[in-house]
Protein backbone atom coordinates (compact mmCIF):
# COMPACT_ATOMS: atom_id res chain seq x y z
CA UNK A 1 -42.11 18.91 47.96
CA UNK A 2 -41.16 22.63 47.89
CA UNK A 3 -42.30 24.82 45.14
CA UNK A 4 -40.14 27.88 43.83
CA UNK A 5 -40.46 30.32 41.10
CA UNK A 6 -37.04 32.12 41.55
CA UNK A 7 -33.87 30.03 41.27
CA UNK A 8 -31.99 32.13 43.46
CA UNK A 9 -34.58 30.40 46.41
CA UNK A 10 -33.28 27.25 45.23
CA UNK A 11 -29.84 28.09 44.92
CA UNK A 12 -30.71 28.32 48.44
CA UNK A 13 -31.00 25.10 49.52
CA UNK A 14 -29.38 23.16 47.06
CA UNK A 15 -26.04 23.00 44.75
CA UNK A 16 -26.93 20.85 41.87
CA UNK A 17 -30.30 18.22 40.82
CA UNK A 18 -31.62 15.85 38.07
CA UNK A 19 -34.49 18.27 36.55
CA UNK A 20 -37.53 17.67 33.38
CA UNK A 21 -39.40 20.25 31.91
CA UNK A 22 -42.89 20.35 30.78
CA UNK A 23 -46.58 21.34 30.94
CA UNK A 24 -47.28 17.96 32.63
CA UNK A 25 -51.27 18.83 31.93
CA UNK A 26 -52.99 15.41 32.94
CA UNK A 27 -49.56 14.17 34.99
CA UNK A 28 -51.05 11.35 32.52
CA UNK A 29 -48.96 7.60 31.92
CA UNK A 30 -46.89 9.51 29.70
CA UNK A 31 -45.58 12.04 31.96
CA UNK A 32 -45.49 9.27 35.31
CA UNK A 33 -43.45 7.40 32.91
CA UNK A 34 -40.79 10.63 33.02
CA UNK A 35 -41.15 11.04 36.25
CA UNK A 36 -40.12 7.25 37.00
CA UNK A 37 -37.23 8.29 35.04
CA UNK A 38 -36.25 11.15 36.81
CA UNK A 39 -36.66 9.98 40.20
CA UNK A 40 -34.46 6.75 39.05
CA UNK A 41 -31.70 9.39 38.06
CA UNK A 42 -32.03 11.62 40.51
CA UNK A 43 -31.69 8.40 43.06
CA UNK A 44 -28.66 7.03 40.94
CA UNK A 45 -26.63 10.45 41.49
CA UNK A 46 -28.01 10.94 45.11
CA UNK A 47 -29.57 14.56 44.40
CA UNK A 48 -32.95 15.73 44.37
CA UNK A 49 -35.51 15.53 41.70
CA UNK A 50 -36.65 18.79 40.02
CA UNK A 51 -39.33 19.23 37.72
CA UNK A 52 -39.46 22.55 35.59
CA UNK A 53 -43.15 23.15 35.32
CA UNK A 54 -44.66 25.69 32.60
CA UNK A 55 -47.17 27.95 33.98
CA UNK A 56 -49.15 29.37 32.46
CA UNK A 57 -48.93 27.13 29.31
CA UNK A 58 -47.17 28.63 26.04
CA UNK A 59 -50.29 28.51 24.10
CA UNK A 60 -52.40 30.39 27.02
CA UNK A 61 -49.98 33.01 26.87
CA UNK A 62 -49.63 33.55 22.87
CA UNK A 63 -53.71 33.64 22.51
CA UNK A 64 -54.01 36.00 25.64
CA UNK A 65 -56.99 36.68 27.82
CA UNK A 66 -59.86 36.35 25.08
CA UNK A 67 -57.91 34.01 22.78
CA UNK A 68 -59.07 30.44 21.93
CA UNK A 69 -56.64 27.42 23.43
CA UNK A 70 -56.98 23.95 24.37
CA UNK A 71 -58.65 23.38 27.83
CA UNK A 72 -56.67 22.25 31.11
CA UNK A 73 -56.39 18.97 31.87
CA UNK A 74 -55.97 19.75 35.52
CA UNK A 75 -55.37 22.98 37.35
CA UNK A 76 -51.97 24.23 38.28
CA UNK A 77 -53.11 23.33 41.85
CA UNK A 78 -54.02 19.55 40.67
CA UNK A 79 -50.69 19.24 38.96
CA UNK A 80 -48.52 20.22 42.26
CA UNK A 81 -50.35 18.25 44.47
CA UNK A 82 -50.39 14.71 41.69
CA UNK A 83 -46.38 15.76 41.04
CA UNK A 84 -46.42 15.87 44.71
CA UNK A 85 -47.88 12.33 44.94
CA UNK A 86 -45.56 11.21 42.75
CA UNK A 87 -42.30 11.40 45.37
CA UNK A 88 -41.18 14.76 43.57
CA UNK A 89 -38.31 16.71 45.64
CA UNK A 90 -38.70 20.04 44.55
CA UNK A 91 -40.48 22.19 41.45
CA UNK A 92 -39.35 25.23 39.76
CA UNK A 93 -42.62 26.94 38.14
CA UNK A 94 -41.00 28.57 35.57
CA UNK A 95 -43.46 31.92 34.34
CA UNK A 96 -43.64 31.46 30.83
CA UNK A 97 -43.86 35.48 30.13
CA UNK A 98 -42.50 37.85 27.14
CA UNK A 99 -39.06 37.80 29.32
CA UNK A 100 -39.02 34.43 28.68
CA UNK A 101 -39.90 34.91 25.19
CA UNK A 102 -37.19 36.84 24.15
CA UNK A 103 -34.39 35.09 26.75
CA UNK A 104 -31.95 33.71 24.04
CA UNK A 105 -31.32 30.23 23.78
CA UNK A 106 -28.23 30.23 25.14
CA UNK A 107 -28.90 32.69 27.93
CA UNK A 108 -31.58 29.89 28.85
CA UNK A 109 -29.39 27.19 29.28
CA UNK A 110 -26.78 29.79 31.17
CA UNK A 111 -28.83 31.42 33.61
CA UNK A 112 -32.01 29.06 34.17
CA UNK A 113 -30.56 25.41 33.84
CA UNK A 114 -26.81 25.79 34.75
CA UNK A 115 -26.58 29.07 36.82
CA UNK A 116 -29.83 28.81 38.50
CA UNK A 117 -30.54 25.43 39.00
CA UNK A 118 -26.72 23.86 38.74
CA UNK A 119 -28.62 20.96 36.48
CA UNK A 120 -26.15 17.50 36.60
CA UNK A 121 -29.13 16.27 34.09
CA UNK A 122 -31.45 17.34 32.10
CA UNK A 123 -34.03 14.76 30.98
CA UNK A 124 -35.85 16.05 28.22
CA UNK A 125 -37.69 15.00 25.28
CA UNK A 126 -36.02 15.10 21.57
CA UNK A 127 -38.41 17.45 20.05
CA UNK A 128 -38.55 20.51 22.79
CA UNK A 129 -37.80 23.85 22.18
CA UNK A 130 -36.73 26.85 23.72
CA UNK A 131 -35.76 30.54 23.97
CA UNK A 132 -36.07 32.96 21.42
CA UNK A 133 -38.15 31.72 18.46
CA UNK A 134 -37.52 28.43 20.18
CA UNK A 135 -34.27 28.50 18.62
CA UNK A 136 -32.86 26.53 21.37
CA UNK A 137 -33.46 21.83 20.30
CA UNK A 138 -31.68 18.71 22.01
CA UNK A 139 -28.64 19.04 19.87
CA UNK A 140 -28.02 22.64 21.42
CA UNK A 141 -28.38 20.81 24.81
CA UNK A 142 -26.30 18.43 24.16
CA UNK A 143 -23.80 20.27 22.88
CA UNK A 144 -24.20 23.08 26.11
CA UNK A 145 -24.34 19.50 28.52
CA UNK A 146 -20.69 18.89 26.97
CA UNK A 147 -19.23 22.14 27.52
CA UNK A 148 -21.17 22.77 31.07
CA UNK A 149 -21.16 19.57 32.68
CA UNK A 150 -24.19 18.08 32.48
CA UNK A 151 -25.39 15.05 30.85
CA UNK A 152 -28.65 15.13 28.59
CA UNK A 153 -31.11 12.31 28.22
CA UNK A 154 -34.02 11.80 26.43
CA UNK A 155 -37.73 10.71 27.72
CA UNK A 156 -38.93 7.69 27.56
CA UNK A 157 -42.06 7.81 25.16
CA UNK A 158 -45.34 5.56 26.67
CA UNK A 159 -47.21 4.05 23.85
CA UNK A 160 -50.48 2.31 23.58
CA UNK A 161 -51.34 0.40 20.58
CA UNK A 162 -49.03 2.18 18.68
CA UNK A 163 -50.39 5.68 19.65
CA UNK A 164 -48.18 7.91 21.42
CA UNK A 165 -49.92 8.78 25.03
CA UNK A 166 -49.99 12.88 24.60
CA UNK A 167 -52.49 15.49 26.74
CA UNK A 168 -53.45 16.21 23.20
CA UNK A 169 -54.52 12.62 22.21
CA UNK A 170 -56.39 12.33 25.88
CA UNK A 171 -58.58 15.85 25.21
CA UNK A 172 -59.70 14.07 22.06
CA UNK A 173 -60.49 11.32 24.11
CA UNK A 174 -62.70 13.04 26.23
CA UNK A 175 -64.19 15.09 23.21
CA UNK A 176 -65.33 11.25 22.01
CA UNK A 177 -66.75 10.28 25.78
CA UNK A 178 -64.18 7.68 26.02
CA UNK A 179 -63.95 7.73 29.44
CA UNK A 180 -62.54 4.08 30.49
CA UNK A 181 -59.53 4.75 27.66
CA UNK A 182 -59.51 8.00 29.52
CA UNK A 183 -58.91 6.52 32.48
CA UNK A 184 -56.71 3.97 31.42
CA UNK A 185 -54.28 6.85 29.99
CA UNK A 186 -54.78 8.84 33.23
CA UNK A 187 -53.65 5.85 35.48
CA UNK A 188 -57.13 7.36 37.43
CA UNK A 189 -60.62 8.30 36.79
CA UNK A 190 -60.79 11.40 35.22
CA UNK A 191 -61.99 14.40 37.46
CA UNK A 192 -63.24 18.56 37.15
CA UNK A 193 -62.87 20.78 40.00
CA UNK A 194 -64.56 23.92 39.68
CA UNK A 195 -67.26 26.45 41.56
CA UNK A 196 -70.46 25.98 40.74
């Protein structure tokens, strides 16, 4: 797997790719589930699977270095080694700054996903948002897949007794000590790495 945070690296090495984007904290059911998905896509076009990872997380950056947000799942270095596991060609860690913040919607899709990473398809859930004020939904997508090229699709959702399977859901999981559901959700025991 090789990891990149410019797209000009990657533009590099390769013309086009199937890409996701996300957080991916827990690489949890949920998220193998998109994965499945992407490598499946990525194999049915014959180019390499690229997943867009987050770092640091949106709500890490907006509360800053004394502000309150929900704890990691796993580490950035946990992620890119389970996303690794996972048969993962390449990922783009995007740095979710104040450039970021203020990159229009439209610039976004222009120079990250078409530009800079030639995307032939963009699997994505219905309810992200990007760019500025995260003016940028699916229906923009779509519509920017249809005039660029590029086909949009949306994740498949994993579901468990009704409940959609969410880092969110799993962190008040492990609030409860509910560690077997835990690990059911995980596909793997649950684990902290830290100095002590």
């Amino acid at each position: 797997m090789i990891i990149f945070e410019d797209t000009y690296r990657f533009s590099q090495l390769q013309q086009s790719c199937v890409a996701t984007i996300g957080k991916f904290d827990g690489v949890h059911l949920g998220h193998q589930l998109i994965l499945d998905q992407l490598k499946q896509k990525a194999e049915q076009l014959n180019l390499p699977s690229l997943v867009i990872l987050i770092e640091p997380h949106p709500e890490e950056f907006f509360a800053g270095p004394d502000g309150e947000c929900p704890t990691r799942l796993t580490s950035l270095e946990e992620k890119l080694d389970l996303l690794e596991s996972f048969g993962i060609d390449y990922v783009f860690q995007l740095s979710f700054n104040k450039a970021i913040c203020e990159l229009s919607a439209a610039r976004y899709i222009q120079e990250i996903l078409v530009d800079g990473l030639g995307i032939a398809c963009f699997i994505v859930g219905h309810d992200f948002r990007f760019g500025h004020n995260r003016g940028g939904d699916f229906s923009l997508l779509q519509k920017s897949g249809e005039e660029f090229g590029f086909e949009v699709i949306e994740t498949a959702a994993y579901e468990r007794n009704g409940q959609r399977i969410s880092s969110s859901f799993i962190r008040e999981q492990l609030a409860e000590s509910n560690f077997e559901l835990v690990e059911q959700l995980l596909g793997r025991p649950f684990s902290m790495k830290g100095e002590v």
